[in-house]
PDB file of N, CA and C in Angstrom:
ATOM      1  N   UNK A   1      -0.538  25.357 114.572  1.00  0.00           N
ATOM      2  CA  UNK A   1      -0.127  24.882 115.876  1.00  0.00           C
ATOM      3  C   UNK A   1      -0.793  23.535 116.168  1.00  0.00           C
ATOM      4  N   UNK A   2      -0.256  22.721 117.004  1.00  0.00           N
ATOM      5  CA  UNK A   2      -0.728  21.542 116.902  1.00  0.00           C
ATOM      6  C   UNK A   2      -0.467  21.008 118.576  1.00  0.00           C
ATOM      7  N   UNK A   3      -1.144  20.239 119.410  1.00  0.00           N
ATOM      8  CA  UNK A   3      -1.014  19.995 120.516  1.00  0.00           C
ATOM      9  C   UNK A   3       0.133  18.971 121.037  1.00  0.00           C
ATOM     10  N   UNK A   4       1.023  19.555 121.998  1.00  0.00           N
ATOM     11  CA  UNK A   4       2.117  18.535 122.479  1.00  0.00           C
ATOM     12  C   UNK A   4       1.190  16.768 122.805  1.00  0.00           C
ATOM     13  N   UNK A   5       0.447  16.803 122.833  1.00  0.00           N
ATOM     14  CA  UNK A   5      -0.792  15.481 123.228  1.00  0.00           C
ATOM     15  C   UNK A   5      -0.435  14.874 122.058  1.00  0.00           C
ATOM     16  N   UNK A   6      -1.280  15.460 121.128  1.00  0.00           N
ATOM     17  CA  UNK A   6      -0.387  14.854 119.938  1.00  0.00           C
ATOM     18  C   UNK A   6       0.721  14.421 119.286  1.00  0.00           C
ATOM     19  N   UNK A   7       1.505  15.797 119.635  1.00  0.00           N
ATOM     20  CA  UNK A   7       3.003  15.132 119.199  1.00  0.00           C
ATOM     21  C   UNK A   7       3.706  14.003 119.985  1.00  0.00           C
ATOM     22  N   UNK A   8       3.363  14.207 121.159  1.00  0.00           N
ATOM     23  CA  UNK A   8       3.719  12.501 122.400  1.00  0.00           C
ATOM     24  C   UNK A   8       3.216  11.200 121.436  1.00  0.00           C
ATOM     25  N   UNK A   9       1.820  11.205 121.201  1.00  0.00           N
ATOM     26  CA  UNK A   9       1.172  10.173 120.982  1.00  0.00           C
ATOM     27  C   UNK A   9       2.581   9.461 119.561  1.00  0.00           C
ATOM     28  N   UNK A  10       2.201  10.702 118.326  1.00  0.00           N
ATOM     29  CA  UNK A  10       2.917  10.063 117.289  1.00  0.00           C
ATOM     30  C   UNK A  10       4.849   9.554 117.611  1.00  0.00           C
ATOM     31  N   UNK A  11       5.137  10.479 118.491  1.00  0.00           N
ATOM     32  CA  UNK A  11       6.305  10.390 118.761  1.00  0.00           C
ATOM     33  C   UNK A  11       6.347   8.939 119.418  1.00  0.00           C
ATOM     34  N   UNK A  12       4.875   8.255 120.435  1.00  0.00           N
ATOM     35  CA  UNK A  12       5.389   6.993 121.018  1.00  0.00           C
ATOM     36  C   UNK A  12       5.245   6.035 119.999  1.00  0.00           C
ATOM     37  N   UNK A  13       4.006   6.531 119.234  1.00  0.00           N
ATOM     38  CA  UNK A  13       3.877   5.343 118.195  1.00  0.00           C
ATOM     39  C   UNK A  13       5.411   4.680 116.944  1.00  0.00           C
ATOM     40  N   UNK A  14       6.124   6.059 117.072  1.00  0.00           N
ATOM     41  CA  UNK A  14       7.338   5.868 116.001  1.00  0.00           C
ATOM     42  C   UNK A  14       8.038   5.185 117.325  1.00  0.00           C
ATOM     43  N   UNK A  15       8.292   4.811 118.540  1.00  0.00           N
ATOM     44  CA  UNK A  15       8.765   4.496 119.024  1.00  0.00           C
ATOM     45  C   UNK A  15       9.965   5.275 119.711  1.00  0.00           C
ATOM     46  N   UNK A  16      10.118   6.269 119.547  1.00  0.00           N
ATOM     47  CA  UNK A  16      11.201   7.333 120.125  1.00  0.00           C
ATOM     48  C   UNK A  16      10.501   8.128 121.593  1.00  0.00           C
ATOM     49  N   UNK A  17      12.110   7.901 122.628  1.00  0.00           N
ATOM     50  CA  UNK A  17      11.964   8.158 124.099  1.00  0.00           C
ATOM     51  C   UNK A  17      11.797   9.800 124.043  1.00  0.00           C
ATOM     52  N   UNK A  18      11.604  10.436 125.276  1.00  0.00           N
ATOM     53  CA  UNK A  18      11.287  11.787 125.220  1.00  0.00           C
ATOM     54  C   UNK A  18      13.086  12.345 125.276  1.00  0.00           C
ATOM     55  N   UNK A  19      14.010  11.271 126.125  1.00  0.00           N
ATOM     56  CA  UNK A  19      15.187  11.724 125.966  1.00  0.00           C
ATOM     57  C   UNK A  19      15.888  11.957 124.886  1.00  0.00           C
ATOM     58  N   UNK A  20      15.125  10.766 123.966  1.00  0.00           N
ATOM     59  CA  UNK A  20      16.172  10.518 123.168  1.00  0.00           C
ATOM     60  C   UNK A  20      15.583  12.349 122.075  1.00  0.00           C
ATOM     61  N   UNK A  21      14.730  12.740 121.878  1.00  0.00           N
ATOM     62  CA  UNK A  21      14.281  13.336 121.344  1.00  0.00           C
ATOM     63  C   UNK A  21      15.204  14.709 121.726  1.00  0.00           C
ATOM     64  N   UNK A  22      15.061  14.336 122.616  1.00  0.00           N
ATOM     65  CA  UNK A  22      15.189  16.144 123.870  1.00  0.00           C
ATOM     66  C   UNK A  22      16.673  16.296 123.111  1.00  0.00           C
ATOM     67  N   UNK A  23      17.779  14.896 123.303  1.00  0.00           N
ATOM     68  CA  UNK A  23      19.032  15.063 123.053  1.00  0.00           C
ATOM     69  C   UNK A  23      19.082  15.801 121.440  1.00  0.00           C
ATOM     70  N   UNK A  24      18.391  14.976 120.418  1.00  0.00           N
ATOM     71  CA  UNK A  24      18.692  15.777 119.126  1.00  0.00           C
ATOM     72  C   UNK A  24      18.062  17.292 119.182  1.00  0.00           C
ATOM     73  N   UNK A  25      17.296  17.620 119.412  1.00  0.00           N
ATOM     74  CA  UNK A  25      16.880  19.024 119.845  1.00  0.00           C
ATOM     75  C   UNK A  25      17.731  19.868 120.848  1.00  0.00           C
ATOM     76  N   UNK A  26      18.695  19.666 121.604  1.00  0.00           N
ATOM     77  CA  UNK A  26      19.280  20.412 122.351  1.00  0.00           C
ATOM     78  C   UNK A  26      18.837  20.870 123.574  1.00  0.00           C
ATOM     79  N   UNK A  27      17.647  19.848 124.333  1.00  0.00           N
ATOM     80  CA  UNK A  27      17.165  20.277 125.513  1.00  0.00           C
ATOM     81  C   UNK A  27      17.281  19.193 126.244  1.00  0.00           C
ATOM     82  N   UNK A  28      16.665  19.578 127.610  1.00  0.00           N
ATOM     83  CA  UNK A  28      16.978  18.726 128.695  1.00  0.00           C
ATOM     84  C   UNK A  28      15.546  17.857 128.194  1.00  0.00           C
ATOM     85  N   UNK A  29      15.490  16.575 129.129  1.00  0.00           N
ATOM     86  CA  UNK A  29      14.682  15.851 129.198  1.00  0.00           C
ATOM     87  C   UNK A  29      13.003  16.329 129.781  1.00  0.00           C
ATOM     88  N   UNK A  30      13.736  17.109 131.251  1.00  0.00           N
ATOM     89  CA  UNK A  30      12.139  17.708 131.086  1.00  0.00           C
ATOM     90  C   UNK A  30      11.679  18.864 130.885  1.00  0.00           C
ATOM     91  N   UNK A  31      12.891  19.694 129.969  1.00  0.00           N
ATOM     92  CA  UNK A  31      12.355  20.740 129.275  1.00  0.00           C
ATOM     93  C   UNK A  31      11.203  19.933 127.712  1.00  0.00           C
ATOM     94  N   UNK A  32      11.568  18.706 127.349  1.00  0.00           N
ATOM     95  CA  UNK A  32      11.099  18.061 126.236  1.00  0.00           C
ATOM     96  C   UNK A  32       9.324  17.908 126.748  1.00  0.00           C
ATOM     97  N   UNK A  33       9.547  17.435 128.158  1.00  0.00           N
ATOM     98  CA  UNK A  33       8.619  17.029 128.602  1.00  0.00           C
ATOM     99  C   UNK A  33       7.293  18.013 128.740  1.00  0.00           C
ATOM    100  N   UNK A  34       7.912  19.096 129.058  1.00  0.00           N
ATOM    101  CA  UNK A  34       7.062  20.519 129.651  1.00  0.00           C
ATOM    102  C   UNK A  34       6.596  20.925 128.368  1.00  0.00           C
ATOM    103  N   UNK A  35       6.864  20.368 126.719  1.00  0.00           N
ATOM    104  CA  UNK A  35       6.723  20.984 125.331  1.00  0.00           C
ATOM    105  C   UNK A  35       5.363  19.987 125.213  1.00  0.00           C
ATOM    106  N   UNK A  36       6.068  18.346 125.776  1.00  0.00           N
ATOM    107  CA  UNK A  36       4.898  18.150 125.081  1.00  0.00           C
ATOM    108  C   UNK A  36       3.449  18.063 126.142  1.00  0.00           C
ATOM    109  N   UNK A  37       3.767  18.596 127.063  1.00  0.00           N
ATOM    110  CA  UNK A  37       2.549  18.915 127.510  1.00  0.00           C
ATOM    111  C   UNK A  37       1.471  20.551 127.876  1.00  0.00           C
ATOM    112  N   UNK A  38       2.756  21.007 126.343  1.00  0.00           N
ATOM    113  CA  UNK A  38       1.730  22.584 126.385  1.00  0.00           C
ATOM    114  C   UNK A  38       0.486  22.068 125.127  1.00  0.00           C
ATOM    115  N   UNK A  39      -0.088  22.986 125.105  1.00  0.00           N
ATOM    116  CA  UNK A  39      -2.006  23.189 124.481  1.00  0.00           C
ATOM    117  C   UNK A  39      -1.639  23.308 123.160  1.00  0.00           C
ATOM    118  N   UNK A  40      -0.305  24.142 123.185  1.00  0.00           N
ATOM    119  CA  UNK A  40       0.377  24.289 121.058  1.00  0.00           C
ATOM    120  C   UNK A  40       1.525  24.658 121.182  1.00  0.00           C
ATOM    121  N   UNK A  41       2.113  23.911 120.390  1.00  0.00           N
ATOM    122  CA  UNK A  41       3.353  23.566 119.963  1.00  0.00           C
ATOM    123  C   UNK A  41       3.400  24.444 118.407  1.00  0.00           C
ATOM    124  N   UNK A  42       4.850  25.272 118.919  1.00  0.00           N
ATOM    125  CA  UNK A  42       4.687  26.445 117.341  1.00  0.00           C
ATOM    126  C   UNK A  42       5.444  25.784 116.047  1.00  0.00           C
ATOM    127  N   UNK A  43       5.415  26.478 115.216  1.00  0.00           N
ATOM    128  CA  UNK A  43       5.518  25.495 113.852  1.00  0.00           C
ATOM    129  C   UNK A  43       6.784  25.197 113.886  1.00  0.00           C
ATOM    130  N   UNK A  44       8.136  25.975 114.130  1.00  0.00           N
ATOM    131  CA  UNK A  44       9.551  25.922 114.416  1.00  0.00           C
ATOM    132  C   UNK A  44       9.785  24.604 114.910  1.00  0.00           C
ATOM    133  N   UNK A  45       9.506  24.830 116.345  1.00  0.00           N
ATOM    134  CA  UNK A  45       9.726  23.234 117.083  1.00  0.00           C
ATOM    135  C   UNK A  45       9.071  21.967 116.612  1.00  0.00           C
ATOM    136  N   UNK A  46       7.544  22.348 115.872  1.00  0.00           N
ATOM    137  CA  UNK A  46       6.788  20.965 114.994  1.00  0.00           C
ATOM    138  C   UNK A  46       7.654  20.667 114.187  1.00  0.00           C
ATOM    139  N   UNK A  47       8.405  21.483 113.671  1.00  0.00           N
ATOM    140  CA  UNK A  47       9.220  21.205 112.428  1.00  0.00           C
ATOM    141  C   UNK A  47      10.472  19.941 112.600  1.00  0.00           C
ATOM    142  N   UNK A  48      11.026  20.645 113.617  1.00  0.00           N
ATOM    143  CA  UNK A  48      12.554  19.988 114.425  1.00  0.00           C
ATOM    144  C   UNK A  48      11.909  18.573 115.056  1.00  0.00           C
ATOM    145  N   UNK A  49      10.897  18.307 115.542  1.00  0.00           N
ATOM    146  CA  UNK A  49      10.534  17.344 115.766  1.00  0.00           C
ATOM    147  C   UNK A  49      10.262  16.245 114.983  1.00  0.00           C
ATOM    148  N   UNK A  50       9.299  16.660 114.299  1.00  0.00           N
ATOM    149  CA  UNK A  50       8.614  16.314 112.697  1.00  0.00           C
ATOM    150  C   UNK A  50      10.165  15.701 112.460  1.00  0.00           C
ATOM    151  N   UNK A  51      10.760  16.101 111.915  1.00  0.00           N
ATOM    152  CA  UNK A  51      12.017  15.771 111.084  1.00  0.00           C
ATOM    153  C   UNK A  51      12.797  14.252 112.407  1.00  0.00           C
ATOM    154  N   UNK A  52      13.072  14.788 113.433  1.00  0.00           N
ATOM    155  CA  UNK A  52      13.591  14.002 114.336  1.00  0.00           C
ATOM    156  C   UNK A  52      13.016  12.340 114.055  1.00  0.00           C
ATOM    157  N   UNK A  53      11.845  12.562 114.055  1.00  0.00           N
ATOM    158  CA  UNK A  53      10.904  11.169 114.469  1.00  0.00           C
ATOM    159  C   UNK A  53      10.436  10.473 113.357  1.00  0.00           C
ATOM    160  N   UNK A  54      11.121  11.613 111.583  1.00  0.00           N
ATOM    161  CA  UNK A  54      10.860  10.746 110.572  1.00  0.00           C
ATOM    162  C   UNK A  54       9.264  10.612 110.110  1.00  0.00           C
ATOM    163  N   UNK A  55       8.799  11.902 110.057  1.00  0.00           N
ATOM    164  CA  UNK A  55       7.348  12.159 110.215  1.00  0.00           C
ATOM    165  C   UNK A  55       6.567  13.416 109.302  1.00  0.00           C
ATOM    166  N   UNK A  56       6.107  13.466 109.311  1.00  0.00           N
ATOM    167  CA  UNK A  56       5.857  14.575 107.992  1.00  0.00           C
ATOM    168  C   UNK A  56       4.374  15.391 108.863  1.00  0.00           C
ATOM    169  N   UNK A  57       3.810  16.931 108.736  1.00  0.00           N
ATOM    170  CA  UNK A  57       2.912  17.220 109.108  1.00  0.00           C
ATOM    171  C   UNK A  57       1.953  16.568 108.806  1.00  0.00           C
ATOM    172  N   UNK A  58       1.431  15.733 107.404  1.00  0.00           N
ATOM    173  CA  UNK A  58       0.285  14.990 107.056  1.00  0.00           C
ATOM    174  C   UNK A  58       0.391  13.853 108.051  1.00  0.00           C
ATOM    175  N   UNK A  59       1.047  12.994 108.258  1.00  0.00           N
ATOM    176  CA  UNK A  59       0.980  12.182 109.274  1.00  0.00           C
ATOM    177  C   UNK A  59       0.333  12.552 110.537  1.00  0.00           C
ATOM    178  N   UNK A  60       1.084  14.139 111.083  1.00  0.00           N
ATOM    179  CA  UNK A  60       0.340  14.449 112.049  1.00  0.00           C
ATOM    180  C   UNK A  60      -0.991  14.909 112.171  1.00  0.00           C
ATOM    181  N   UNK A  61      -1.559  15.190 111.161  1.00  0.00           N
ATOM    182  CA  UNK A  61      -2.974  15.777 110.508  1.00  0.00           C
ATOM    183  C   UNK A  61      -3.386  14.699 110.262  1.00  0.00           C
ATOM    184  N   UNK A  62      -3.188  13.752 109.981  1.00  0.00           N
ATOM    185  CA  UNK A  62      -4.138  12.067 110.028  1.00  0.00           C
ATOM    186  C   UNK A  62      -4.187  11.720 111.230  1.00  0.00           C
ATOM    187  N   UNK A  63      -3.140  11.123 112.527  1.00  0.00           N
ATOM    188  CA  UNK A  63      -2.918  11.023 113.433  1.00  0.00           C
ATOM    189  C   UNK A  63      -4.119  11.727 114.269  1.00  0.00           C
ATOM    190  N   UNK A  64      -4.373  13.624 114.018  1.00  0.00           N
ATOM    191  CA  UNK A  64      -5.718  14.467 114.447  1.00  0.00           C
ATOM    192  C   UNK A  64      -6.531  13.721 114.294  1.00  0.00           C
ATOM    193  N   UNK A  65      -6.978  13.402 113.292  1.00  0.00           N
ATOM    194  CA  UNK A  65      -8.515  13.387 112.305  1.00  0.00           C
ATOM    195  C   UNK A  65      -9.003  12.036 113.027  1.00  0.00           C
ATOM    196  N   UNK A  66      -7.834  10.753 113.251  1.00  0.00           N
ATOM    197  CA  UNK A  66      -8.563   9.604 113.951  1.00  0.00           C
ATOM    198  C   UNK A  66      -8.693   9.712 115.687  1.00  0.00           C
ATOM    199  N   UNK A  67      -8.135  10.548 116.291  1.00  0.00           N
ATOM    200  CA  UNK A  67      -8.259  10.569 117.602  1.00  0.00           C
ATOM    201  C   UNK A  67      -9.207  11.634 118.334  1.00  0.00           C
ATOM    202  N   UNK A  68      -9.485  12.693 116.883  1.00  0.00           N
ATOM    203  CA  UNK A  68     -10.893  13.473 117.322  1.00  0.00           C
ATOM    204  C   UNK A  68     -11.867  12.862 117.081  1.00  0.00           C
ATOM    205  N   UNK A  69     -12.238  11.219 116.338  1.00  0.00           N
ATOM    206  CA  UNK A  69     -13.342  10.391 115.948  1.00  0.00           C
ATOM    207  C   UNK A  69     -14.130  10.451 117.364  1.00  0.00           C
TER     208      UNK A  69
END
């Protein structure tokens, strides 16, 4: 599990809106919103995301490692 905090951050850094996200996933905008601000995000939805934003879990596990410095 991995924190919606996180997934925002990498998601702004790739440059992709929360809408635009929400739309390939099949949710509303601030259902997207309410994901990425839960404590963990389950592996299913990391996955669908992950893929959306062109991103791989190691990215997001590097992305961890420099922002817990």
């Amino acid at each position: 599990m991995h924190s919606g905090e996180t997934i925002k951050l990498l998601r702004t850094l790739k440059g992709f809106s929360q809408r635009g996200v929400a739309i390939k996933l099949g949710i509303s905008q601030p259902a997207y919103c309410k994901l990425e601000k839960r404590k963990n995000v389950n592996d299913a939805q990391l996955k669908k995301i992950l893929t959306i934003i062109a991103c791989t879990k190691d990215d997001l596990e590097a992305l961890n490692r420099v922002t817990q410095q």
